[in-house]
C-alpha atoms as a PDB file:
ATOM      1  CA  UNK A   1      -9.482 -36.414   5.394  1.00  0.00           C
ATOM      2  CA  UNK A   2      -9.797 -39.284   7.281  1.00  0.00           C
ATOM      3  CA  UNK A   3     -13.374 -40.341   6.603  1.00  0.00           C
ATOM      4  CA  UNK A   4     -12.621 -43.415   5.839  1.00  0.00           C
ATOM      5  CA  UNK A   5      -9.845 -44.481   8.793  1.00  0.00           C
ATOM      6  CA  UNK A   6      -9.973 -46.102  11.329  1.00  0.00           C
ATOM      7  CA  UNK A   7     -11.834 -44.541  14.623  1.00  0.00           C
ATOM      8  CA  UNK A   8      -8.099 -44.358  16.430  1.00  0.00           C
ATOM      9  CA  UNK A   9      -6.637 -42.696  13.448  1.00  0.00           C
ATOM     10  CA  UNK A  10      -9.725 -40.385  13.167  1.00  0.00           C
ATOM     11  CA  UNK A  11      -9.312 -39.622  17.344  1.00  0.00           C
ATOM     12  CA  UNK A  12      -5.729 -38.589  16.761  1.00  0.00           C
ATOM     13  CA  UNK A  13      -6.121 -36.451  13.630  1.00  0.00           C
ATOM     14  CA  UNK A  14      -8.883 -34.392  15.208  1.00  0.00           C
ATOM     15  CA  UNK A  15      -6.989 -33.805  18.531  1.00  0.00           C
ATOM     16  CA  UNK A  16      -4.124 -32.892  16.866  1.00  0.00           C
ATOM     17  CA  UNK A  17      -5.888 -30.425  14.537  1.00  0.00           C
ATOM     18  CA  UNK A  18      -8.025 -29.060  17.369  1.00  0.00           C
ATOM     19  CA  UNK A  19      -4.446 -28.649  19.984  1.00  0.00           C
ATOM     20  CA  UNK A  20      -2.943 -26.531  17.039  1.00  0.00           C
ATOM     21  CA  UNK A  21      -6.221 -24.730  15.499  1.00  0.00           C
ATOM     22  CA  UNK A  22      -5.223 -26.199  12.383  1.00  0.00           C
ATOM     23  CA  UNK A  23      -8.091 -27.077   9.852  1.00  0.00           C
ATOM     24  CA  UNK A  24      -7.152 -28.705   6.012  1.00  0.00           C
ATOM     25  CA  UNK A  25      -6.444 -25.753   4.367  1.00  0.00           C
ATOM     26  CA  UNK A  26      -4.069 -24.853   7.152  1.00  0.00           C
ATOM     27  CA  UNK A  27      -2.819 -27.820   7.071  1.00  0.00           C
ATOM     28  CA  UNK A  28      -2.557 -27.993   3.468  1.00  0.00           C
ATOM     29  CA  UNK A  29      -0.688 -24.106   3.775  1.00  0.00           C
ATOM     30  CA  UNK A  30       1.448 -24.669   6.980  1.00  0.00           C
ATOM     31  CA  UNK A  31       3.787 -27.109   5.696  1.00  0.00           C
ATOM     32  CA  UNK A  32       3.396 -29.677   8.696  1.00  0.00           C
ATOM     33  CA  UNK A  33       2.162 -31.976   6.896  1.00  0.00           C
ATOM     34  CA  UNK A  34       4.495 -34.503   7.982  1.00  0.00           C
ATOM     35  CA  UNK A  35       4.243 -33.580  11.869  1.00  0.00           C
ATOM     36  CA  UNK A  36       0.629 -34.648  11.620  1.00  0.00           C
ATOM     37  CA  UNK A  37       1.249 -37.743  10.078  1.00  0.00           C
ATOM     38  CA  UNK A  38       3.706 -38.288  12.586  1.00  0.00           C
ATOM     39  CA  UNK A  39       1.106 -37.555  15.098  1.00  0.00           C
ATOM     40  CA  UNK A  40      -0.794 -40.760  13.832  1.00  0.00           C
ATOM     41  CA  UNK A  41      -1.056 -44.480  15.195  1.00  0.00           C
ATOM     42  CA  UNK A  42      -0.173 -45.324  11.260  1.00  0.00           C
ATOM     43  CA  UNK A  43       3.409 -46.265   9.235  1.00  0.00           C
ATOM     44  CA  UNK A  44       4.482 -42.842   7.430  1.00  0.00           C
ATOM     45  CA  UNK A  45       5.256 -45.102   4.044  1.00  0.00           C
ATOM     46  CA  UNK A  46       2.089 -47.215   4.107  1.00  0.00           C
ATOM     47  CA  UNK A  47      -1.172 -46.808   2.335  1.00  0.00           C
ATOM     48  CA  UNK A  48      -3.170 -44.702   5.008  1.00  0.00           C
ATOM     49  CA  UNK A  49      -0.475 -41.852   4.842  1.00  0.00           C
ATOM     50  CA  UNK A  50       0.046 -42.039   1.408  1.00  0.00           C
ATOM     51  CA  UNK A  51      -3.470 -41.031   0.883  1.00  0.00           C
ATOM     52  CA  UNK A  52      -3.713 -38.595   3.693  1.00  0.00           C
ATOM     53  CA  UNK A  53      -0.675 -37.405   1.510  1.00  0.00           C
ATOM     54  CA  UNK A  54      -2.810 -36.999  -1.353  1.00  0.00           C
ATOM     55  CA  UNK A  55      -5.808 -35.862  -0.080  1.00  0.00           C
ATOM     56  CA  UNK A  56      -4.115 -32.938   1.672  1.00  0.00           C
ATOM     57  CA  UNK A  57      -2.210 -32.182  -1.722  1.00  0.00           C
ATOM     58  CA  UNK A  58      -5.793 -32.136  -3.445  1.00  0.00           C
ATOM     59  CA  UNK A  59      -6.467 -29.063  -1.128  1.00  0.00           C
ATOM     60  CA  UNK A  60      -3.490 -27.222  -1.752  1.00  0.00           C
ATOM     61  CA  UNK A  61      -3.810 -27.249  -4.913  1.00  0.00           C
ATOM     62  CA  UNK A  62      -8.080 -26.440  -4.971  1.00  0.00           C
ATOM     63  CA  UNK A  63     -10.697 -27.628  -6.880  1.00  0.00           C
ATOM     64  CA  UNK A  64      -9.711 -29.572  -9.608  1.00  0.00           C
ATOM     65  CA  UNK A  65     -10.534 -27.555 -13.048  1.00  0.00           C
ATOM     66  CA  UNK A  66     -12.444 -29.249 -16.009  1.00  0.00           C
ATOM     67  CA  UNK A  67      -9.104 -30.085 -18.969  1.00  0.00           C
ATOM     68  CA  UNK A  68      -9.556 -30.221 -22.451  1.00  0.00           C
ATOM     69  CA  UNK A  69      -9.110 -34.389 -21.975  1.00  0.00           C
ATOM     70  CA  UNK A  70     -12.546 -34.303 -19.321  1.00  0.00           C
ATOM     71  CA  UNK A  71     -14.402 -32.098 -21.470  1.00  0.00           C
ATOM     72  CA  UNK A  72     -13.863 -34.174 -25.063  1.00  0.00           C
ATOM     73  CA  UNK A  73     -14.578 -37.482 -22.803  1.00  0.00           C
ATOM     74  CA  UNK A  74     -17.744 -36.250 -21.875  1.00  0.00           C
ATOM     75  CA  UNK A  75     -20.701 -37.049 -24.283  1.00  0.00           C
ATOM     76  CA  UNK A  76     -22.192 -34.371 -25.958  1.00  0.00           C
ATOM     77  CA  UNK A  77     -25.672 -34.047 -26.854  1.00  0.00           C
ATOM     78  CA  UNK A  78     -26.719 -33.559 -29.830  1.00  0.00           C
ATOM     79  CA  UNK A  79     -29.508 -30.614 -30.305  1.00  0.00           C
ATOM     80  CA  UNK A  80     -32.693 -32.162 -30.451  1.00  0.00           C
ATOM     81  CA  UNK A  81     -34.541 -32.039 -33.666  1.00  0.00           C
ATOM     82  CA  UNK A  82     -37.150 -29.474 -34.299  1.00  0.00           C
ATOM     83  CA  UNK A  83     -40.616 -31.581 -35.594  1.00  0.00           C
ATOM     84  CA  UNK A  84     -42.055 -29.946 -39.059  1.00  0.00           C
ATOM     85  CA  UNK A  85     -45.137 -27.803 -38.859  1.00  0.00           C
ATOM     86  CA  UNK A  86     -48.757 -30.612 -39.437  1.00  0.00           C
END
């Protein structure tokens, strides 16, 4: 989740996870979502917890299944050509 954050935001996530037992996907399911982010040297409306927001939403809701709109903007091949008998 917080790959990408700051070492002190990293420091506090991971204590806070490992004081509770919590992994994401507890996380995600426990609803304290907003105690954790509380728990963090950031601003609960700026950036950093907005995407914490988002990235713990991601794993509530699992991994994201291919649409109709991803599969016609993928390019499809076309079936290669068989060569005529010599």
């Amino acid at each position: 989740l917080t790959s990408d954050m700051s070492d002190e935001v990293k420091s506090a996530a991971l204590s806070w996870c490992l004081r509770r037992g919590m992994s994401v996907p507890l996380l995600a399911e426990s609803g304290q979502l907003e105690a954790f982010l509380a728990a963090l040297p950031l601003q609960p409306s700026g950036l950093q917890a907005f995407v914490l927001r988002r990235r713990v939403e991601a794993v509530e809701r699992g991994p994201a299944r291919p649409t109709a709109t991803t599969h016609s903007a993928v390019k499809q091949e076309e079936p290669a050509q068989a060569t005529p008998p010599l």
